[in-house]
Protein backbone atom coordinates (compact mmCIF):
# COMPACT_ATOMS: atom_id res chain seq x y z
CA UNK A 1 0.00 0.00 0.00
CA UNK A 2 1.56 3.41 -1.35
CA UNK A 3 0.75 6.01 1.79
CA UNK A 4 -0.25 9.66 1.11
CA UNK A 5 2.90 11.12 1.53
CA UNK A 6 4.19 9.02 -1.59
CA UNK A 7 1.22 9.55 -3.48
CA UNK A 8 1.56 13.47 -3.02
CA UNK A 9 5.25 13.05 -3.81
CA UNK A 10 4.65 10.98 -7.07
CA UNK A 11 1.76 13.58 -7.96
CA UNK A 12 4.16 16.53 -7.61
CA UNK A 13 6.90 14.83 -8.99
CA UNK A 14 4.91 14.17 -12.13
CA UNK A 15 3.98 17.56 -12.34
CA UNK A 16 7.26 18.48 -13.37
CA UNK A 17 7.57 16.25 -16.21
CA UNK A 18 9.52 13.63 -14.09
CA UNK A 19 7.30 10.62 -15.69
CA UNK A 20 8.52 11.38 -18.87
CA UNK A 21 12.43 10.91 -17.94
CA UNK A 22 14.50 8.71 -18.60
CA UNK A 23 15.33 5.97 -15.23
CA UNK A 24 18.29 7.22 -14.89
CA UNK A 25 17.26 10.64 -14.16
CA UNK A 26 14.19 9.67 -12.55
CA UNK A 27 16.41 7.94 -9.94
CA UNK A 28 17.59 11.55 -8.74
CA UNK A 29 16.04 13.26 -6.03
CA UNK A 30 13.92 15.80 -7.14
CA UNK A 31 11.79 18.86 -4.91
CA UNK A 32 8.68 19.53 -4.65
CA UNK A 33 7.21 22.64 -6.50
CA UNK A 34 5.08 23.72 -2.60
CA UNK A 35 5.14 22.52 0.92
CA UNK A 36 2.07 20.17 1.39
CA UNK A 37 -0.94 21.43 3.83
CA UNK A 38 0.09 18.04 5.86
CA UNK A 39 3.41 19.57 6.69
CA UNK A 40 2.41 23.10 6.90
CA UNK A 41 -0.05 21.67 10.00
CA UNK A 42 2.95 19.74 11.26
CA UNK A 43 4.92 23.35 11.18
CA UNK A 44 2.77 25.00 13.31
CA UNK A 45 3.39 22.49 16.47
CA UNK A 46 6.45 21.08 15.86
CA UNK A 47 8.50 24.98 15.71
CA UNK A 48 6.92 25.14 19.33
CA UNK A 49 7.20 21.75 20.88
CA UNK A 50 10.17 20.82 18.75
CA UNK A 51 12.25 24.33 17.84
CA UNK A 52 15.45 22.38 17.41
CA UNK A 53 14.50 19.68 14.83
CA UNK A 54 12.25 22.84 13.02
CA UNK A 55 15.43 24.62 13.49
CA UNK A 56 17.35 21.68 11.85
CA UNK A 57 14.90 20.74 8.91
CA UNK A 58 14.47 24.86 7.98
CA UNK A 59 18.61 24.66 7.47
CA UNK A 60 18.12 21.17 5.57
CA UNK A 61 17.93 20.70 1.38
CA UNK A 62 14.70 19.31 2.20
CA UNK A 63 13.23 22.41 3.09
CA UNK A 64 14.59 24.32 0.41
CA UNK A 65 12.87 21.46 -1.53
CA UNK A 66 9.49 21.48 -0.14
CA UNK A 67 10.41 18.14 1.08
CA UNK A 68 9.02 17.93 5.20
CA UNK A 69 7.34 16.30 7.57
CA UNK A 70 5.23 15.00 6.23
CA UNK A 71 6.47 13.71 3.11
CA UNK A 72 8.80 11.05 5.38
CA UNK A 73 6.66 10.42 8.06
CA UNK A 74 3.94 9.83 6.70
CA UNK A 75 2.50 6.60 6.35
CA UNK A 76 -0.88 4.07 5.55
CA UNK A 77 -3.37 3.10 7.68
CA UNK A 78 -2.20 -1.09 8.37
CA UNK A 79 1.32 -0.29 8.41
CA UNK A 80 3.01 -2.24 11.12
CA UNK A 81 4.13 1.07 12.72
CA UNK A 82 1.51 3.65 11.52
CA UNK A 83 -0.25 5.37 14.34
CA UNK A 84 -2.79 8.34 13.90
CA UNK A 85 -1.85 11.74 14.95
CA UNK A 86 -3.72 14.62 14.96
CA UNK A 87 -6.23 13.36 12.36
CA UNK A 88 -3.23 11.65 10.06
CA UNK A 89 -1.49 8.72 10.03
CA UNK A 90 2.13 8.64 10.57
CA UNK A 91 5.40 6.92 11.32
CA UNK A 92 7.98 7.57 14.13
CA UNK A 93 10.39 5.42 12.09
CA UNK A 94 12.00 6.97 8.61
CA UNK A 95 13.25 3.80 7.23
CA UNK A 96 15.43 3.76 4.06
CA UNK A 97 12.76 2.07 1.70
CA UNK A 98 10.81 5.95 2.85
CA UNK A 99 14.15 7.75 2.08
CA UNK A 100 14.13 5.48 -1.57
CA UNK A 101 11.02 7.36 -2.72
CA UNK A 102 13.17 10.23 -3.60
CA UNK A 103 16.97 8.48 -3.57
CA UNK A 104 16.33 5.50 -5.48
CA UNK A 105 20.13 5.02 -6.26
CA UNK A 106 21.67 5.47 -2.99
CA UNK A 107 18.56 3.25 -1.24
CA UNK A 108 20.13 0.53 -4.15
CA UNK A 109 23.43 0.90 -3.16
CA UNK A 110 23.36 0.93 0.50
CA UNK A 111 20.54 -1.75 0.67
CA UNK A 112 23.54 -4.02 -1.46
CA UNK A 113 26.36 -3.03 1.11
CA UNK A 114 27.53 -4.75 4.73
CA UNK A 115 26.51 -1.67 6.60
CA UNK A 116 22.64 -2.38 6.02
CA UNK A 117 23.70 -6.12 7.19
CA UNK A 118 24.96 -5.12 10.12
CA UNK A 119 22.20 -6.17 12.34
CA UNK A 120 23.23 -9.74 11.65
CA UNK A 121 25.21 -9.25 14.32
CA UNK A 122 22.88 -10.52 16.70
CA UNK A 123 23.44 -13.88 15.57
CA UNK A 124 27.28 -13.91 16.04
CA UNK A 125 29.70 -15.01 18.68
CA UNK A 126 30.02 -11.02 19.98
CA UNK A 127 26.50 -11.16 20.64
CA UNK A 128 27.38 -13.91 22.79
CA UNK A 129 29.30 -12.01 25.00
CA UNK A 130 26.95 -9.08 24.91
CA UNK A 131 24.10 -11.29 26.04
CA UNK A 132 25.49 -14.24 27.96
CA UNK A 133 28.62 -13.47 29.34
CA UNK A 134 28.44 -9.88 29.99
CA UNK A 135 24.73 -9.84 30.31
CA UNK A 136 21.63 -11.48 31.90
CA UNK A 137 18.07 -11.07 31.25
CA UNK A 138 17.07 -8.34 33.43
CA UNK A 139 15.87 -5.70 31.32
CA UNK A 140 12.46 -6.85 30.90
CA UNK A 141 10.26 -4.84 28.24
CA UNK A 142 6.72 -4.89 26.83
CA UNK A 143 8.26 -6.41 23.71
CA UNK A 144 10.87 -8.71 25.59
CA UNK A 145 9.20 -10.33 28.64
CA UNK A 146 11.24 -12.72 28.90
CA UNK A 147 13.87 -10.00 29.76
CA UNK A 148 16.82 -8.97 27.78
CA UNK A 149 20.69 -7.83 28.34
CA UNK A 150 21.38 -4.77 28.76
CA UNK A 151 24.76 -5.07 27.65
CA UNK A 152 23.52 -5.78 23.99
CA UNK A 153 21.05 -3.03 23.75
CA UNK A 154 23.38 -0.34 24.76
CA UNK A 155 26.38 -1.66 23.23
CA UNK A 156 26.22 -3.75 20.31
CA UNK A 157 22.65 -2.53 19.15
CA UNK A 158 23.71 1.34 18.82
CA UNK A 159 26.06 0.62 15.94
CA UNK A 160 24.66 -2.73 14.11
CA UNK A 161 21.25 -2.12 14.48
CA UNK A 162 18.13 -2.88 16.11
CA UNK A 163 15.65 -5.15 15.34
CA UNK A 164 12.43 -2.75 16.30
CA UNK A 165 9.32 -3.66 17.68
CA UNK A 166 6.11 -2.21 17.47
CA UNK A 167 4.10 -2.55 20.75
CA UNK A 168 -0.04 -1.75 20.25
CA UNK A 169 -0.63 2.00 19.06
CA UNK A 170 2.63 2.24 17.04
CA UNK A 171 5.03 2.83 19.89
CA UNK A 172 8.19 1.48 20.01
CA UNK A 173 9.59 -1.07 22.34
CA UNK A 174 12.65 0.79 24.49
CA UNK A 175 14.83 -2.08 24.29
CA UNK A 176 14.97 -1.33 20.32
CA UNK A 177 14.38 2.39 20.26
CA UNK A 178 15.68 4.86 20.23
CA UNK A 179 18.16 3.35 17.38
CA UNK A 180 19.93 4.58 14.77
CA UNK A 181 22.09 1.23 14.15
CA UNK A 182 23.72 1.52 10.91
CA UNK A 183 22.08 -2.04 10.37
CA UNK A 184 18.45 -1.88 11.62
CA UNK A 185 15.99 -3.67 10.91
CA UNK A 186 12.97 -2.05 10.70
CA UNK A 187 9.00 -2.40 11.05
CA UNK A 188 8.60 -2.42 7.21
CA UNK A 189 11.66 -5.39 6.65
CA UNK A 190 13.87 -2.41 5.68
CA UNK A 191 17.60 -2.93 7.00
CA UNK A 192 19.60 -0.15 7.67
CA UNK A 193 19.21 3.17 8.98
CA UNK A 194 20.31 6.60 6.36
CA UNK A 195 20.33 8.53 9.69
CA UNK A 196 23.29 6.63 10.85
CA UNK A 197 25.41 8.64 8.90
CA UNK A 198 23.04 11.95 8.01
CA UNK A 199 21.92 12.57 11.07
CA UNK A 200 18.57 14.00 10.75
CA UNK A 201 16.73 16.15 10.96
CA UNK A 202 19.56 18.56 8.99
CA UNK A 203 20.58 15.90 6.99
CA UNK A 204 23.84 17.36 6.66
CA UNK A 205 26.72 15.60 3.43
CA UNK A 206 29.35 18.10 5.06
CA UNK A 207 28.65 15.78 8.73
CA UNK A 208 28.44 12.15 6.76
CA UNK A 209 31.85 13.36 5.44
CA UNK A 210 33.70 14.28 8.27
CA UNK A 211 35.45 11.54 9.86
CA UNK A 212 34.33 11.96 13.78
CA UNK A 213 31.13 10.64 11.77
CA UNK A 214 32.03 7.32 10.93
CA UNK A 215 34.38 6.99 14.13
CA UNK A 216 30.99 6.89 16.55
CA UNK A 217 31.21 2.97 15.43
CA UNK A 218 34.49 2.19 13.84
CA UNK A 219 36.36 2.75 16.69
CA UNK A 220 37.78 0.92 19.92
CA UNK A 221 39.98 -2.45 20.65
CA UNK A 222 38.88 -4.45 17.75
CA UNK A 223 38.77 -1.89 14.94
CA UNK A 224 39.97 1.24 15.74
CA UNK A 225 39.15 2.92 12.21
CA UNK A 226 39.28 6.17 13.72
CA UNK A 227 42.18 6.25 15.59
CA UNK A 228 44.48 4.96 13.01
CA UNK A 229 43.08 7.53 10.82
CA UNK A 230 43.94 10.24 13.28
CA UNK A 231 47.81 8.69 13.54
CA UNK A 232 48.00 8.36 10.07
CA UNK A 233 49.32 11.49 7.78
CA UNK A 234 46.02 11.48 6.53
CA UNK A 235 44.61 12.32 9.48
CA UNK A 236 47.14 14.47 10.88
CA UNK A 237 46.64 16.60 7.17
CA UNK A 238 42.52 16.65 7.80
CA UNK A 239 43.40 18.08 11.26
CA UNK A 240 45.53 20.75 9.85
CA UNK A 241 43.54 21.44 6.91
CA UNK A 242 39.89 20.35 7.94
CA UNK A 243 38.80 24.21 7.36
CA UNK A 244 39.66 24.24 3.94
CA UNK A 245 38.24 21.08 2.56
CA UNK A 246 35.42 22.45 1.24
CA UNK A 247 33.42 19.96 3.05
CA UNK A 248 29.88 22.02 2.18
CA UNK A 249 30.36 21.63 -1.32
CA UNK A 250 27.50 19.98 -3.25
CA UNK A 251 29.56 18.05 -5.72
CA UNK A 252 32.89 17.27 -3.36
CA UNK A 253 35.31 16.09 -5.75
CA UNK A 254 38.39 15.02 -4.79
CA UNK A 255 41.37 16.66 -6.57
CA UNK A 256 38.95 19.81 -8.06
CA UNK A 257 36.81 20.86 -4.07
CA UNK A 258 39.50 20.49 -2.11
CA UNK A 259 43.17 18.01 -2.26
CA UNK A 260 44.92 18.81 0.89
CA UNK A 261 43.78 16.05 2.64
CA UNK A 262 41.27 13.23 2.44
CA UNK A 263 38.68 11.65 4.87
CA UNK A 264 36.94 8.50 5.24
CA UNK A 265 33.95 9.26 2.97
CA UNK A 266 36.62 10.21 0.68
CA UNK A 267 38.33 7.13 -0.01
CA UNK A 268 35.50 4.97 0.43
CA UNK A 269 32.52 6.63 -0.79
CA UNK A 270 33.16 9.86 -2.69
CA UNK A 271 33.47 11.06 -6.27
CA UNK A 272 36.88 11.40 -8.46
CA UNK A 273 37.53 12.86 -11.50
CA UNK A 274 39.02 11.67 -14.59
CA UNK A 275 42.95 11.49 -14.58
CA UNK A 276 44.35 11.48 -18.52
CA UNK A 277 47.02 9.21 -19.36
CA UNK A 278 50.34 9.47 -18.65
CA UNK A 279 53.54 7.44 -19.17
CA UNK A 280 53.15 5.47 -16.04
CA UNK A 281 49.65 4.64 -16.43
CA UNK A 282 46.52 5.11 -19.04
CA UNK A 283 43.84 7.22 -18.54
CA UNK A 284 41.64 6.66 -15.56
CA UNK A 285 37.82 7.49 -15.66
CA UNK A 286 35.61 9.33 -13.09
CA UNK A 287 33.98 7.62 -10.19
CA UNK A 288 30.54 8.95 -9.05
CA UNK A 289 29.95 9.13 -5.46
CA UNK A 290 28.78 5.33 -4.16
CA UNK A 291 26.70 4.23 -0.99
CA UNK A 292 28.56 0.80 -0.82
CA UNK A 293 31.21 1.15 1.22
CA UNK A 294 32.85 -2.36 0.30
CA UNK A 295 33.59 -1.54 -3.55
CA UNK A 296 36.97 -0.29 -2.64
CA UNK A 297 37.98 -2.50 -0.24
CA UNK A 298 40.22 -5.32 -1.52
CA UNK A 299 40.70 -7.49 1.98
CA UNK A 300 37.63 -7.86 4.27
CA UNK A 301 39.78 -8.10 7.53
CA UNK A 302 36.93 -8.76 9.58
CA UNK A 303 37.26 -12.41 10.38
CA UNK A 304 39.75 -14.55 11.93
CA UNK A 305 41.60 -14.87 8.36
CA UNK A 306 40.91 -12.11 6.26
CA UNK A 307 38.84 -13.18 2.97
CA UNK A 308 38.42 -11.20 -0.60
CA UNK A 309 35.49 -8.91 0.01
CA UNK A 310 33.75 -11.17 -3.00
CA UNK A 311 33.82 -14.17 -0.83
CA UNK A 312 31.97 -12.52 2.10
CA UNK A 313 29.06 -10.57 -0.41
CA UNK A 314 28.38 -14.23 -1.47
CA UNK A 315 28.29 -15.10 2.06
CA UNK A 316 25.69 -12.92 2.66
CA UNK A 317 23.79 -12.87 -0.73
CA UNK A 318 25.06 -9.32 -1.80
CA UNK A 319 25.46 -7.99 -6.01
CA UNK A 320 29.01 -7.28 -4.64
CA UNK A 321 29.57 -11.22 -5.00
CA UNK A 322 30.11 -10.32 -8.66
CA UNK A 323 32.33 -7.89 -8.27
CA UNK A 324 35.82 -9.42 -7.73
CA UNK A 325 38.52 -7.88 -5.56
CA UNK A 326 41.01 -6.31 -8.53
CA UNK A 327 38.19 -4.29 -9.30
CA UNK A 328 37.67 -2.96 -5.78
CA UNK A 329 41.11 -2.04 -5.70
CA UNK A 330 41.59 -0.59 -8.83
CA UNK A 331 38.37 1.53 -7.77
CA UNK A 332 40.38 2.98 -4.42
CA UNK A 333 43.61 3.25 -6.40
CA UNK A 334 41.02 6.05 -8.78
CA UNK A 335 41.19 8.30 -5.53
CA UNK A 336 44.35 7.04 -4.13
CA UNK A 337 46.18 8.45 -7.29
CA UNK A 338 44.26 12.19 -6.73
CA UNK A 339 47.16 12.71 -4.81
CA UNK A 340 49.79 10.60 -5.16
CA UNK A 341 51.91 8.91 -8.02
CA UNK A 342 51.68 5.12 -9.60
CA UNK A 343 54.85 3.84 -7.95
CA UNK A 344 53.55 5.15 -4.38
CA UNK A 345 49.87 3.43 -4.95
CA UNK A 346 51.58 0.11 -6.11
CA UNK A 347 54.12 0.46 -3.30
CA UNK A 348 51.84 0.31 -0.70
CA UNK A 349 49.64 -2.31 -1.77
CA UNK A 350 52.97 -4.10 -1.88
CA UNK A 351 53.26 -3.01 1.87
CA UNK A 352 49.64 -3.81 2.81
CA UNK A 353 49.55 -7.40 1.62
CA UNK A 354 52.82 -8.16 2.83
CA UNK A 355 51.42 -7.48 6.78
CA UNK A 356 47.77 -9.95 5.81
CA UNK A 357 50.55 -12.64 4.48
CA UNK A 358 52.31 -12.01 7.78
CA UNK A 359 49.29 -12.64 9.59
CA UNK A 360 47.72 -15.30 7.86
CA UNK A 361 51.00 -17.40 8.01
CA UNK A 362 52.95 -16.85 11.24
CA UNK A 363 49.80 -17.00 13.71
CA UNK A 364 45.93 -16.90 12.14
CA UNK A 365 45.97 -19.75 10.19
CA UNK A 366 48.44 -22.05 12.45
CA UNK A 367 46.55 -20.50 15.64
CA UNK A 368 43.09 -21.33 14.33
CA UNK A 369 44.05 -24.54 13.67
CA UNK A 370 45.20 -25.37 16.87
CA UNK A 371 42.28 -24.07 18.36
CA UNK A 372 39.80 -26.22 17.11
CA UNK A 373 42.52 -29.14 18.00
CA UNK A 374 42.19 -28.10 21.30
CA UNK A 375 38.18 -27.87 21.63
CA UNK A 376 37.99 -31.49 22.48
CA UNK A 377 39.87 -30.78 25.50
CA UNK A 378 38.07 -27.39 26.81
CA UNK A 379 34.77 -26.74 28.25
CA UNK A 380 31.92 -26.78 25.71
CA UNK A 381 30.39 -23.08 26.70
CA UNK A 382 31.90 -20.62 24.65
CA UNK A 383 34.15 -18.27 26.64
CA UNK A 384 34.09 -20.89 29.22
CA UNK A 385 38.18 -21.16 28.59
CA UNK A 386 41.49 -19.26 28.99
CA UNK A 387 42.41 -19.83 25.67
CA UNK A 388 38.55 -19.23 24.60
CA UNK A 389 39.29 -15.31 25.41
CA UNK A 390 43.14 -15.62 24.69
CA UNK A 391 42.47 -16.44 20.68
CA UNK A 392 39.15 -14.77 20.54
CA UNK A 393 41.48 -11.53 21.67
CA UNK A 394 44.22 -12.76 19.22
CA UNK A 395 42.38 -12.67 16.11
CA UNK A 396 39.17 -10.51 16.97
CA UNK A 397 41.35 -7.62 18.28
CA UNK A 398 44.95 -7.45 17.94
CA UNK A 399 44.69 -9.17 14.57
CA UNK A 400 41.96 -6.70 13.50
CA UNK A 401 44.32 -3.66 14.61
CA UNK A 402 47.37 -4.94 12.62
CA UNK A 403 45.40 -5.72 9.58
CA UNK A 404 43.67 -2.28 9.62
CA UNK A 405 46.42 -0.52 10.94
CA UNK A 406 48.33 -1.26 7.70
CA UNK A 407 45.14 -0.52 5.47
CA UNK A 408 45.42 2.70 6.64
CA UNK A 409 48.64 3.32 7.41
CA UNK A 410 49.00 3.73 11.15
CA UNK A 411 51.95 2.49 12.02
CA UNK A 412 51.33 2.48 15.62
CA UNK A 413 48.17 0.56 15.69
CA UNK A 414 50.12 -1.78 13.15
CA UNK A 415 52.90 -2.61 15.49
CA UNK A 416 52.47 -2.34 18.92
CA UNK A 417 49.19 -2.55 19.12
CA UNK A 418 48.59 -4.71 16.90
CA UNK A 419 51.44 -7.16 15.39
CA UNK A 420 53.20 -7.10 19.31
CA UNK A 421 50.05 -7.88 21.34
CA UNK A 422 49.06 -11.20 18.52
CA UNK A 423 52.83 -12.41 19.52
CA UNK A 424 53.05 -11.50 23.00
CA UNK A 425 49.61 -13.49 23.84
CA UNK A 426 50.60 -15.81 21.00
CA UNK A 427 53.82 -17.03 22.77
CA UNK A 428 52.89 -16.27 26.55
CA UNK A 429 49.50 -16.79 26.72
CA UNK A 430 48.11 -19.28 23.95
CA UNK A 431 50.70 -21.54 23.59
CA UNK A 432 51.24 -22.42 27.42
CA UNK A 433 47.12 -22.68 27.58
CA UNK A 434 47.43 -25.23 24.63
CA UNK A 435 50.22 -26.86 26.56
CA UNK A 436 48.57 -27.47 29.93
CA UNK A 437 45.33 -28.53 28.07
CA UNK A 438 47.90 -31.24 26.41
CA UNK A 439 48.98 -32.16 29.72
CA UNK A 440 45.17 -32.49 31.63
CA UNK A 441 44.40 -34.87 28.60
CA UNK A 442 47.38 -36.89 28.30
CA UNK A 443 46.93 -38.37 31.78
CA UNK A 444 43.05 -38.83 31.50
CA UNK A 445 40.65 -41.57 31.99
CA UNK A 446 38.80 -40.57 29.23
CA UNK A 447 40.46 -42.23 25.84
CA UNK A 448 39.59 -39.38 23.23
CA UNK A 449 40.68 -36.71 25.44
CA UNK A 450 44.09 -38.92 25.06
CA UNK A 451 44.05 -38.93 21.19
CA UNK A 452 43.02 -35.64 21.07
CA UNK A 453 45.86 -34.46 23.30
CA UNK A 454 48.05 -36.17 21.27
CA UNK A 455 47.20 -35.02 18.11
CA UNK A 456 47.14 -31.28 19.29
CA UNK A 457 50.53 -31.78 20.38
CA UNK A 458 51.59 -33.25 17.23
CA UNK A 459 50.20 -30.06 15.59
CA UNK A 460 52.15 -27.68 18.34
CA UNK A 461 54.96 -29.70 17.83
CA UNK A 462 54.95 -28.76 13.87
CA UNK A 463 54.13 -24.91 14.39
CA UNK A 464 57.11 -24.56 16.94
CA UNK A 465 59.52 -26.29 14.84
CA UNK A 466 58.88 -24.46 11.72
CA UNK A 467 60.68 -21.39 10.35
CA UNK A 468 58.52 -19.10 11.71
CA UNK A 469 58.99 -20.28 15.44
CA UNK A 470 61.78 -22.08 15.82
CA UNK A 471 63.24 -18.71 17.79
CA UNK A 472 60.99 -19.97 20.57
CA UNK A 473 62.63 -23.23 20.94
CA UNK A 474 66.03 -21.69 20.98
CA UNK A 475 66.50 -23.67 17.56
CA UNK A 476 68.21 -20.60 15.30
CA UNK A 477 70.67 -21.59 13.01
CA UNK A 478 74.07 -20.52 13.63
CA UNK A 479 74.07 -18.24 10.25
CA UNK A 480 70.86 -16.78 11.46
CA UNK A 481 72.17 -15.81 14.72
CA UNK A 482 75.32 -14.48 13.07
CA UNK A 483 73.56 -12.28 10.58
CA UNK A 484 71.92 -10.78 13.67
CA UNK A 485 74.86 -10.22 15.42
CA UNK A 486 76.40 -8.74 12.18
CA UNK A 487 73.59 -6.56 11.96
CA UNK A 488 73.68 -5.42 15.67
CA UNK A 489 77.42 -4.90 14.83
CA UNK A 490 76.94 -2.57 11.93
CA UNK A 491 74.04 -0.55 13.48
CA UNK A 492 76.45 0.27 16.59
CA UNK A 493 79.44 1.29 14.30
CA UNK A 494 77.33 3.51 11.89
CA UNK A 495 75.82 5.66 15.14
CA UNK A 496 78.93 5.67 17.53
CA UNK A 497 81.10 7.21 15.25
């Protein structure tokens, strides 16, 4: 059922001629010639009782648009969150399949990307600590009588996403509102909130761009997006520079509104222009500005081993499954080469792969394998285990920071807190857990404990003794331990003279 808003949308919409476009341009977001007699009677409340969000909206495009309250909060009569008010019916919730009414394309694109999947969190071992290990059921709800954690709802919720519930007269259970999870899931089976990012009721491009933006989520122990963008020189240039970045600008193109620094919306989101060709490289065309914030990401570092960002879409049934990872990163090396030249761009891809090969080889792969050796031998609750939190911590944080750290090029999050915590709790936390697990089952009663104890330690055995370990076991060869000290030797010499 279309709702009145959208019909008086369409009708305006058409009066303009916009029937008779072509898709393309009928995907744009167009204004309304006059401000509807629905929003007018919203006005004359709302810039009493609410002066702030009037305040907010009268700054907004949408005003200058006609476009009000109306026109997004309105809704139909049998809508799972419609309630009347003041002789119409309405909607608390502005959900993106409202804001797709006007911005078809950017509805398209977000709808495809992992931020509007972010709710799926709720089904994931972090939701397991939110709501069983750090939580109990004791916030009890209309829509959650059985009780819920706390934890969850004011953690994890606030930046994945809700799932909201509609309790009789079109309120809103408080366990899943207020919300603007970047992931929600809302009354209509809309995921995804566009307010996550353009806050409303302003609706302001200049705040989606700004980094502080995106760092009210990506930030903390396991992916500190924001901080490594404030150590990095990208960062420290947006600091120094932030005034002059033009960040107001309708069409914000990199290299023509501003080029002194970059932010997050600029590498992963934002338009470019075309480059011609030159003798390192042939011509490169312009990018338009893209909701999906995966198509220029070539490593989804997310999970224990990090996968091709392909792999993951088809995980989760996205268009991006189509679109392989050379393509991502040819898209990001469009903006990266605003700025700088080919051999820097190719260098540091160089750079960045080398650290996820690092990674992958010296302790996620060999530590996840030992892991699940070791399961037979643990407690069967999750988290119920030393080394439960020890590689959870490994991989889900430390892990996370190296891997991003080098995406980004913080070389503090990179190294000590990242690729120095993996091998400190590698060596003096994992490996000792995984070595009196070995001993516990060795001497018990209980047969497959005893082969499964074996077998792990076969499997320790093998990581220890390999190239990338052996240190640990004292086992250097004597021409690795003299190139060291031949190194040492030559460092000394060259700053003591």
């Amino acid at each position: 059922m279309k709702s009145q808003a959208a019909i008086i949308l369409s009708l305006a919409l058409g009066s303009v001629g916009i029937l008779a476009l072509t898709p393309a341009v009928r995907a744009q977001a167009w204004g309304l010639p006059t401000m509807s007699e629905q929003t007018r009677a919203c006005i004359d409340c709302h810039k009493v009782d609410n002066t702030g969000v009037y305040q907010q909206w009268g700054s907004s495009k949408h005003y200058r648009a006609s476009v009000g309250c109306y026109e997004c909060h309105g809704a139909a009569e049998g809508e799972p969150d419609a309630f009347q008010h003041e002789g119409q019916w309405i909607a608390t919730i502005v959900s993106p399949k409202d804001c797709a009414r006007c911005h078809v394309r950017e509805a398209e694109e977000f709808a495809s990307s992992h931020h509007s999947k972010g709710g799926r969190i709720m089904g994931s071992l972090d939701n397991v600590l939110a709501e069983v290990v750090e939580g109990n059921r004791g916030m009890v709800t209309a829509g959650f009588q059985k009780g819920n954690s706390a934890a969850a709802v004011n953690g994890c919720w606030q930046c994945h996403g809700s799932e909201v519930k509609v309790l009789p007269g079109g309120k809103l259970d408080p366990a899943t509102w207020p919300n603007t999870g970047i992931g929600r899931i809302n009354p209509d089976g809309s995921e995804g909130s566009c307010s996550a990012c353009h806050s409303r009721h302003s609706f302001s491009s200049e705040q989606a761009r700004n980094p502080d933006n995106c760092g009210k989520c990506h930030m903390g122990p396991d992916h500190p997006q924001i901080e490594i963008f404030y150590e990095s020189k990208h960062g420290v240039a947006y600091r120094a520079f932030k005034d002059k970045l033009n960040m107001d600008s309708s069409k914000w193109v990199v290299g023509e509104d501003y080029n002194l620094a970059p932010t997050c919306a600029t590498c992963h989101m934002s338009a470019t222009p075309s480059r011609p060709a030159t003798k390192d490289r042939p011509a490169i065309a312009a990018m338009p500005i893209t909701h999906d914030v995966g198509m220029r990401i070539s490593w989804n570092n997310r999970p224990a081993i990090s996968v091709r960002p392909e792999i993951s879409d088809k995980k989760m049934g996205l268009p991006g499954a189509n679109v392989n990872w050379e393509t991502r990163r040819h898209n990001m090396q469009t903006v990266c080469i605003n700025c700088h030249e080919q051999q820097w761009v190719d260098n540091f891809y160089v750079q960045y792969d080398g650290l996820i090969d690092l990674y992958h080889k010296k302790f996620a792969e060999p530590g996840l394998e030992l892991y699940n050796l070791a399961k037979p031998l643990m407690r069967p609750a999750e988290f119920a285990n030393d080394l439960a939190w020890t590689w959870f911590e490994i991989w889900h944080h430390e892990g996370r920071r190296a891997r991003h750290g080098a995406a980004m090029m913080g070389p503090d999050y990179t190294h000590w807190h990242g690729t120095y915590e993996v091998a400190k709790h590698f060596y003096s936390k994992m490996v000792p857990e995984l070595e009196e697990l070995i001993e516990r089952g060795a001497h018990s009663d209980d047969a497959a404990k005893v082969a499964a104890a074996g077998a792990l330690q076969k499997k320790l055995d093998e990581v220890l003794g390999s190239d990338d370990h052996r240190w640990y076991l004292n086992q250097l060869t004597p021409e690795e331990i003299k190139e060291r000290q031949d190194r040492a030797a030559e460092f000394k010499k060259r700053y003591s003279e």
